[in-house]
PDB file of N, CA and C in Angstrom:
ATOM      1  N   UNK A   1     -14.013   0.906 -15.879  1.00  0.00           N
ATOM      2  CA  UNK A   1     -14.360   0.171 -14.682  1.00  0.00           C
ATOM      3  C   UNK A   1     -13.683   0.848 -13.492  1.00  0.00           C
ATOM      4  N   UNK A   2     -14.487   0.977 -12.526  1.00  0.00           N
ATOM      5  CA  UNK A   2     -13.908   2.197 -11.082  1.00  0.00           C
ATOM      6  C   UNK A   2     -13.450   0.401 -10.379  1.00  0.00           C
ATOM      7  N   UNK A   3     -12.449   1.469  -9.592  1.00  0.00           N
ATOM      8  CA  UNK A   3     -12.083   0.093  -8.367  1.00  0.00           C
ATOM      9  C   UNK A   3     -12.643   0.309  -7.149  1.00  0.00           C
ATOM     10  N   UNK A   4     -12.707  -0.800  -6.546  1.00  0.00           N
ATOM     11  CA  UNK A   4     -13.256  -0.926  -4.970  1.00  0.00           C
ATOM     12  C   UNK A   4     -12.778   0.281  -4.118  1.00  0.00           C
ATOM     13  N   UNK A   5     -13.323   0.584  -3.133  1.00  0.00           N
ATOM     14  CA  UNK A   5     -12.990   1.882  -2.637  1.00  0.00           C
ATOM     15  C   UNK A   5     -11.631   1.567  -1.953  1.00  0.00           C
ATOM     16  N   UNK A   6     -12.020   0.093  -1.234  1.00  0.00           N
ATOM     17  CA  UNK A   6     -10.537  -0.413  -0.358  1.00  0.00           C
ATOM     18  C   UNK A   6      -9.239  -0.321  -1.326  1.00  0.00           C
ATOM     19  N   UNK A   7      -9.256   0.035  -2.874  1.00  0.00           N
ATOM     20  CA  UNK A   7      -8.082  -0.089  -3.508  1.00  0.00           C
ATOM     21  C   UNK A   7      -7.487   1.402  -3.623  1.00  0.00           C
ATOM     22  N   UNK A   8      -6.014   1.237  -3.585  1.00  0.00           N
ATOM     23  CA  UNK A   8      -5.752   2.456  -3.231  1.00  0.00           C
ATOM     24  C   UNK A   8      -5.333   2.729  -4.858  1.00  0.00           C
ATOM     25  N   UNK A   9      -5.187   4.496  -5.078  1.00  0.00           N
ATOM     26  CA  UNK A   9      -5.096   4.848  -6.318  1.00  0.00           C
ATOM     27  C   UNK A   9      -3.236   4.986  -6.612  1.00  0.00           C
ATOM     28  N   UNK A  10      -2.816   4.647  -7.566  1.00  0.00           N
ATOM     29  CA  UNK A  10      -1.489   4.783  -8.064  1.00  0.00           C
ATOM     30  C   UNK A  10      -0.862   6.370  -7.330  1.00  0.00           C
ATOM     31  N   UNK A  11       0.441   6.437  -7.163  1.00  0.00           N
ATOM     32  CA  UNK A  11       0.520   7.947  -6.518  1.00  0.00           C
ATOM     33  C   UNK A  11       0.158   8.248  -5.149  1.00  0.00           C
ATOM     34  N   UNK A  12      -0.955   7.235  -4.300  1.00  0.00           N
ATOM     35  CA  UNK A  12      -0.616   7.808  -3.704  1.00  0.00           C
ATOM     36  C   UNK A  12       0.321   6.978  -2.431  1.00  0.00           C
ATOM     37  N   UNK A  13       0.754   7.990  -1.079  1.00  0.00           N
ATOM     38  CA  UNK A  13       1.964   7.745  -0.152  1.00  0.00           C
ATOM     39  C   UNK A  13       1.142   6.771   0.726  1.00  0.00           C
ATOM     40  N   UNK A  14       1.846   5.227   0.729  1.00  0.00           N
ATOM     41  CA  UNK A  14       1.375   4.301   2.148  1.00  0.00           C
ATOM     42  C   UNK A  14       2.525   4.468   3.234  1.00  0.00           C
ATOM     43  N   UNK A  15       1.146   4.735   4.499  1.00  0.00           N
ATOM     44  CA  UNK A  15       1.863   4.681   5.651  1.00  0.00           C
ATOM     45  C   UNK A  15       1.266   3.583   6.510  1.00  0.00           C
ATOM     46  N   UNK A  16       1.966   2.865   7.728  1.00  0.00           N
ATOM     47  CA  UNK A  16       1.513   2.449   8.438  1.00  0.00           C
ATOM     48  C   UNK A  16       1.185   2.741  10.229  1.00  0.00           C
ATOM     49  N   UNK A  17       0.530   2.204  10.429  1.00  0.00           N
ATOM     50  CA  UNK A  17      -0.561   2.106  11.471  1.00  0.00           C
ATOM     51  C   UNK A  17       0.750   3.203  12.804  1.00  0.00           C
ATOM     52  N   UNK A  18       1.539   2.928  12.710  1.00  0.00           N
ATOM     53  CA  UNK A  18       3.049   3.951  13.557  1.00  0.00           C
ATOM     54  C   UNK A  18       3.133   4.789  13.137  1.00  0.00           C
ATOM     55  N   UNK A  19       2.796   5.863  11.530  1.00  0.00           N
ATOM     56  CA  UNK A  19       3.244   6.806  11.530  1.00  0.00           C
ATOM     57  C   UNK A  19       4.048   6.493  10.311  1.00  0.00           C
ATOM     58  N   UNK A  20       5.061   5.519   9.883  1.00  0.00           N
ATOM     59  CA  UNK A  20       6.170   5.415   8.959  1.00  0.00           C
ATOM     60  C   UNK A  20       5.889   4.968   7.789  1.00  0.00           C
ATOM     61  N   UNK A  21       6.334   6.073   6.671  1.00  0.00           N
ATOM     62  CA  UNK A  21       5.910   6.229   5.228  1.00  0.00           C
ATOM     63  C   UNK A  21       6.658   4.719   5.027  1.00  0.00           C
ATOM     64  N   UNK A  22       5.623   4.352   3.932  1.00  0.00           N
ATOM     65  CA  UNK A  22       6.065   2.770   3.303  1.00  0.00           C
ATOM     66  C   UNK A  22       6.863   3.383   1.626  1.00  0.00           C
ATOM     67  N   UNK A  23       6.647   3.819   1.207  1.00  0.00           N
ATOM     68  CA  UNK A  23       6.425   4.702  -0.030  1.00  0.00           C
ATOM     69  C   UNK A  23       5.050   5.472  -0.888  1.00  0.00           C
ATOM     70  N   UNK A  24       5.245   5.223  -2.055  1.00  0.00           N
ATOM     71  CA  UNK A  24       4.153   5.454  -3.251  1.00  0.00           C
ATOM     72  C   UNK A  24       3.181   3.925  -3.459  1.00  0.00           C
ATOM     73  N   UNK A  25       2.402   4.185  -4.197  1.00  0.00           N
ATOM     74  CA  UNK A  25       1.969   3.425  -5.029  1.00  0.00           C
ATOM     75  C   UNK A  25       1.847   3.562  -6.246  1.00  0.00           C
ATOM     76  N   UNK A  26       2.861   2.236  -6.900  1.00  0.00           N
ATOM     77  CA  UNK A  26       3.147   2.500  -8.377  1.00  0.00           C
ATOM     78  C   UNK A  26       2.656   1.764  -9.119  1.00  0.00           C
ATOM     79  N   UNK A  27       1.849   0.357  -8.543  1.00  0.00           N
ATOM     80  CA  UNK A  27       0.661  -0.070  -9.543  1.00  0.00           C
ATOM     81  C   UNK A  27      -0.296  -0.742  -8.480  1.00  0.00           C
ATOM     82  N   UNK A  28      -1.556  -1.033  -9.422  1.00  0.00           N
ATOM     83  CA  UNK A  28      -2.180  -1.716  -8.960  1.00  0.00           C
ATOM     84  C   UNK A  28      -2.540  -2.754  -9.948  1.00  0.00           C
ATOM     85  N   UNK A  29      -2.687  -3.802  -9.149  1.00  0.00           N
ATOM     86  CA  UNK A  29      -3.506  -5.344 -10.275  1.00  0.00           C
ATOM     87  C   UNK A  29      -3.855  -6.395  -9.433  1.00  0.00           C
ATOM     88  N   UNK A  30      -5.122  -6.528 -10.210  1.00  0.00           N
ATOM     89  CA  UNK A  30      -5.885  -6.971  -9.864  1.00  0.00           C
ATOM     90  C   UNK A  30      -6.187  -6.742  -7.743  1.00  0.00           C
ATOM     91  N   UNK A  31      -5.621  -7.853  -6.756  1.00  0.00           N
ATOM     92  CA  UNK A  31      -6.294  -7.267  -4.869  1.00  0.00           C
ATOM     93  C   UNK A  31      -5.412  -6.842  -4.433  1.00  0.00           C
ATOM     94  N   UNK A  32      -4.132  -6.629  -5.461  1.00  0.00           N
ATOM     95  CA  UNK A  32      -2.423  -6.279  -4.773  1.00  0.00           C
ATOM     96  C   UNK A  32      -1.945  -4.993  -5.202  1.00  0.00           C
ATOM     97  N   UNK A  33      -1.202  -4.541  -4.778  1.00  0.00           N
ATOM     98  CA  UNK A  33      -0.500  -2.994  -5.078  1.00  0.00           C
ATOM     99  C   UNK A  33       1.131  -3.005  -4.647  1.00  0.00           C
ATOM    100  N   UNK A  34       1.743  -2.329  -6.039  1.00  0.00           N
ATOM    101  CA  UNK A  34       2.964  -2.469  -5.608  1.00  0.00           C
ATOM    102  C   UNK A  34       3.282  -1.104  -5.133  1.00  0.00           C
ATOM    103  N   UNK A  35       4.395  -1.120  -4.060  1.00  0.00           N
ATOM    104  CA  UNK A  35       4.725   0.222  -3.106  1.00  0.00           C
ATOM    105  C   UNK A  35       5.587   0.379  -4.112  1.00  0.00           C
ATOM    106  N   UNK A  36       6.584   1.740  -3.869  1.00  0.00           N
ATOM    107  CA  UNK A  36       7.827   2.466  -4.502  1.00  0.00           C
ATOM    108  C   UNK A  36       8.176   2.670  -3.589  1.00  0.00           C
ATOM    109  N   UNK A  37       9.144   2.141  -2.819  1.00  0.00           N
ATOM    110  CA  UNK A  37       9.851   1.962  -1.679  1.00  0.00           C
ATOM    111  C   UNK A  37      11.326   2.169  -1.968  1.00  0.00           C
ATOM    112  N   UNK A  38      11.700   3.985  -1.224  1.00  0.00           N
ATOM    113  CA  UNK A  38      12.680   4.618  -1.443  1.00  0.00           C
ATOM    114  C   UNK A  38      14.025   3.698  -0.927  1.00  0.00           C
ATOM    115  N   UNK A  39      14.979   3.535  -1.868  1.00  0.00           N
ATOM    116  CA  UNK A  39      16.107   3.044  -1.109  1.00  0.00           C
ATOM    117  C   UNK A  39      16.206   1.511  -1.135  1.00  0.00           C
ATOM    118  N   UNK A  40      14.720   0.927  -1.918  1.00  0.00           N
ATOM    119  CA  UNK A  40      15.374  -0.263  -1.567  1.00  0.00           C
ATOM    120  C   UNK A  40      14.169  -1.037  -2.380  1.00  0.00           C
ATOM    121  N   UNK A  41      14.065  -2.464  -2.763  1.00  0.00           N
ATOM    122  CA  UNK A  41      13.332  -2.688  -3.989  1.00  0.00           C
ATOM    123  C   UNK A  41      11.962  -2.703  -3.746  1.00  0.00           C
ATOM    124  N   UNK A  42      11.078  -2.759  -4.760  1.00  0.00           N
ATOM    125  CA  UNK A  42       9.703  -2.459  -4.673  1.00  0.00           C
ATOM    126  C   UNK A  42       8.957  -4.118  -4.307  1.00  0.00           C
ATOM    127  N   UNK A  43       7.720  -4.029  -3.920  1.00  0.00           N
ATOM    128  CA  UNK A  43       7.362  -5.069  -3.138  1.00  0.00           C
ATOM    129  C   UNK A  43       5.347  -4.440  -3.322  1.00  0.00           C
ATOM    130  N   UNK A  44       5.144  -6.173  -3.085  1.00  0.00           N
ATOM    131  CA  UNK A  44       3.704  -6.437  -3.513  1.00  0.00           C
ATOM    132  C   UNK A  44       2.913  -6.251  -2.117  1.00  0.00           C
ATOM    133  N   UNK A  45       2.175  -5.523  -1.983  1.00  0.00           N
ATOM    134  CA  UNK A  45       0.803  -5.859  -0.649  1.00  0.00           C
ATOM    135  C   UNK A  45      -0.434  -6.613  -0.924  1.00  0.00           C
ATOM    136  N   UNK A  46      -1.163  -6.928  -0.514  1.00  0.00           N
ATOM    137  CA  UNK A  46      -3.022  -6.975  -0.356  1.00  0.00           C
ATOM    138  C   UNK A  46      -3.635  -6.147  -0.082  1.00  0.00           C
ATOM    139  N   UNK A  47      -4.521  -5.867  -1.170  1.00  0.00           N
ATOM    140  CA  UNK A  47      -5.540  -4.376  -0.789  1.00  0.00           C
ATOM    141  C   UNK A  47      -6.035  -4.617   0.245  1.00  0.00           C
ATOM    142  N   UNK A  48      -6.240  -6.036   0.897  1.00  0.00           N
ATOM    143  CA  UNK A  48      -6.852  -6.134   1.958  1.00  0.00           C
ATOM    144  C   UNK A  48      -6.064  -5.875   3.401  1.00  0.00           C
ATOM    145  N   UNK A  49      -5.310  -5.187   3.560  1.00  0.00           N
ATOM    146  CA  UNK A  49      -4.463  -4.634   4.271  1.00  0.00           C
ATOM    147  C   UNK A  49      -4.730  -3.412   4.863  1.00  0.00           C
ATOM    148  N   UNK A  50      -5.529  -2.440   3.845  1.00  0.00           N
ATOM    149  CA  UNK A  50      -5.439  -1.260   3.524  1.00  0.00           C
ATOM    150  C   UNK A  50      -6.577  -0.646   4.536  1.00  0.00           C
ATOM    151  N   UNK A  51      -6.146   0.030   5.509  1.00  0.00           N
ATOM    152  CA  UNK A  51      -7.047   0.120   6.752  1.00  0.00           C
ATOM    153  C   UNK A  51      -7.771   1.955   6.454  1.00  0.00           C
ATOM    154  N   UNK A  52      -7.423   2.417   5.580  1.00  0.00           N
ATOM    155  CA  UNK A  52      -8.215   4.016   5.353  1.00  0.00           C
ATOM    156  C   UNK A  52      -7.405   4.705   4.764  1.00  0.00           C
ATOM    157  N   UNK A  53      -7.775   6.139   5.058  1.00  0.00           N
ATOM    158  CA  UNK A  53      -7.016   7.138   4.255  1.00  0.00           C
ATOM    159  C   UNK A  53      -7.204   7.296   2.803  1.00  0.00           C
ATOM    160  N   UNK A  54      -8.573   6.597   2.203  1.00  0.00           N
ATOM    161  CA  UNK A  54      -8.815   6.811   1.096  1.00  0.00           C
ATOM    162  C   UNK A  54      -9.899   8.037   0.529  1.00  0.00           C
ATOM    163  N   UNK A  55     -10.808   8.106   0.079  1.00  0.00           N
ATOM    164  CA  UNK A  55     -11.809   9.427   0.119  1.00  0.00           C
ATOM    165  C   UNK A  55     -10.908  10.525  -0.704  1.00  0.00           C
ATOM    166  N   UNK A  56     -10.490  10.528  -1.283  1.00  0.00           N
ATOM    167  CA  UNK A  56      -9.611  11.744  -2.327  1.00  0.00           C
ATOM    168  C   UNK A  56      -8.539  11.769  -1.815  1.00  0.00           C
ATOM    169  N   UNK A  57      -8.321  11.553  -0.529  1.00  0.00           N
ATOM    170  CA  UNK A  57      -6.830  11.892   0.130  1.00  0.00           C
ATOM    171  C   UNK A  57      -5.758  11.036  -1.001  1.00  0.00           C
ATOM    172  N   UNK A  58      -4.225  11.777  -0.661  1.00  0.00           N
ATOM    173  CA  UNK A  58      -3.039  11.308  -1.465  1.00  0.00           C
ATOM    174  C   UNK A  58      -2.347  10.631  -0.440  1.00  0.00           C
ATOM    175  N   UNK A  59      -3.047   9.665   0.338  1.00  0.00           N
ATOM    176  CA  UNK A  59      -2.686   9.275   1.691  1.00  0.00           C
ATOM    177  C   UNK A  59      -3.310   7.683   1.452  1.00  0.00           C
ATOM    178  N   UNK A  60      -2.683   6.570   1.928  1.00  0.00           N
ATOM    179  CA  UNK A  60      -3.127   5.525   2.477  1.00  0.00           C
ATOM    180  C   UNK A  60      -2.409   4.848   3.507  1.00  0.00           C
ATOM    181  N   UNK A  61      -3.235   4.220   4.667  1.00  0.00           N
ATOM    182  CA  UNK A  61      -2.979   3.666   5.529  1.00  0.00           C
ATOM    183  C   UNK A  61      -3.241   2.020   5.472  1.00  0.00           C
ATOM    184  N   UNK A  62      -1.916   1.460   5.742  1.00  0.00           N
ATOM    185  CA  UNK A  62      -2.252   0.068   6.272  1.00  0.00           C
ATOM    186  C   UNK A  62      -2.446  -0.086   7.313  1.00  0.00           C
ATOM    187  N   UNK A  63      -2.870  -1.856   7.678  1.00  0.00           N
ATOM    188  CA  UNK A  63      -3.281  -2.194   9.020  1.00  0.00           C
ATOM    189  C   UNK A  63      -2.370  -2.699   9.879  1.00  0.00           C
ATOM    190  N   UNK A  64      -1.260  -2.505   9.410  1.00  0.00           N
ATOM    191  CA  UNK A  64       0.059  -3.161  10.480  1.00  0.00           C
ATOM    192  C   UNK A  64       0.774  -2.069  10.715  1.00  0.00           C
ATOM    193  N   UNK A  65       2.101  -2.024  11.598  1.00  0.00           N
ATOM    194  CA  UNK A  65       3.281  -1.348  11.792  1.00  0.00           C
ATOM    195  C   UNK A  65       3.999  -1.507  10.821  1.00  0.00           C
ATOM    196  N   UNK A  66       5.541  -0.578  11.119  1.00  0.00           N
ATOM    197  CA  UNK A  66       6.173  -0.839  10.382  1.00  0.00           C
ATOM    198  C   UNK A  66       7.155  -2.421  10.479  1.00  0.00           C
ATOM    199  N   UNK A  67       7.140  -2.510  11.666  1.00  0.00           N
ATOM    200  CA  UNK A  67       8.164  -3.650  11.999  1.00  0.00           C
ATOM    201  C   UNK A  67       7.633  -5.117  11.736  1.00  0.00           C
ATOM    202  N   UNK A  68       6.021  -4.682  11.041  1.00  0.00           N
ATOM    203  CA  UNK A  68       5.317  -6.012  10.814  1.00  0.00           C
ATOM    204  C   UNK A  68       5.187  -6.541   9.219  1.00  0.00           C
ATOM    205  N   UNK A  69       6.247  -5.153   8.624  1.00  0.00           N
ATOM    206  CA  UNK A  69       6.051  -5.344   7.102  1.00  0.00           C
ATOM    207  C   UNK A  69       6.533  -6.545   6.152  1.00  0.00           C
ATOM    208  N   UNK A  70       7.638  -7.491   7.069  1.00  0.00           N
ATOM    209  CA  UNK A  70       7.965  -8.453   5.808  1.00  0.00           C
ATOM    210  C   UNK A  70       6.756  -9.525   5.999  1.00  0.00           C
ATOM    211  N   UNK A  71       6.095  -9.740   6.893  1.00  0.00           N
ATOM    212  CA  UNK A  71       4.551 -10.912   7.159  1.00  0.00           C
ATOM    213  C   UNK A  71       4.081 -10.209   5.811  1.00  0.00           C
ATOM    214  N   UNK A  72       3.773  -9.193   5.500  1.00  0.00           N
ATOM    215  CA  UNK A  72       2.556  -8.903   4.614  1.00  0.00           C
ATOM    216  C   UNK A  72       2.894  -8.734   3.222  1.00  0.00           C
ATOM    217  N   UNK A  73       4.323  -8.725   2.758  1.00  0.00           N
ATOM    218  CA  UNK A  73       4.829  -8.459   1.832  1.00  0.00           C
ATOM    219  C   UNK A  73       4.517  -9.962   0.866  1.00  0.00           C
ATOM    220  N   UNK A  74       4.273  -9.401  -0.192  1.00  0.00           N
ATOM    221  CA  UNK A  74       3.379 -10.781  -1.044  1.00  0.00           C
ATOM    222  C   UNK A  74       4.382 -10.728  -2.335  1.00  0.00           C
ATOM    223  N   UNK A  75       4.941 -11.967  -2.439  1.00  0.00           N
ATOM    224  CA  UNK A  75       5.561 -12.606  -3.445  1.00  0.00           C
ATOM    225  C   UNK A  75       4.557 -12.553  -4.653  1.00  0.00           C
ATOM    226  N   UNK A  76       4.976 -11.954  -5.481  1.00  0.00           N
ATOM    227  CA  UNK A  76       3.985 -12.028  -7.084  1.00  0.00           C
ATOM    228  C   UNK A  76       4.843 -12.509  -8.706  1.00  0.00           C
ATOM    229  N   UNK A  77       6.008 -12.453  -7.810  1.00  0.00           N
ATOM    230  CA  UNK A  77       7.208 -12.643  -9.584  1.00  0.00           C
ATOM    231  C   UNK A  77       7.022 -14.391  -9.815  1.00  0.00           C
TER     232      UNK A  77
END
């Protein structure tokens, strides 16, 4: 089963809408993706966040800044 195009693939680097690397992406399940966020613990998004940078690139972009990241950060434990 392929995923939605809006889902980003494991591996690759999220940045946001400023320029500033979020980390990796080290899973995906089911509309959420968890980052690998250097330095400090890993954390859940919404694919629906995910504003481009997909098309083969090892690149994804969200739709916020960086300074807007704890709003979007999604509790999953």
């Amino acid at each position: 089963m392929s995923m939605p195009s809006n889902y980003p693939q494991v591996g690759c680097e999220v940045f946001t809408t400023d320029g500033s690397k979020l980390g990796t992406v080290k899973e995906v399940e089911g509309t959420y993706f968890k980052v690998d966020a250097p330095m400090q613990p890993d954390y859940w998004l919404s694919c629906d966040c995910v504003r481009g940078g997909m098309g083969g690139s090892n690149r994804v972009e969200v739709s916020f800044s960086k300074g807007e990241l704890d709003s979007y950060k999604y509790d999953r434990e």
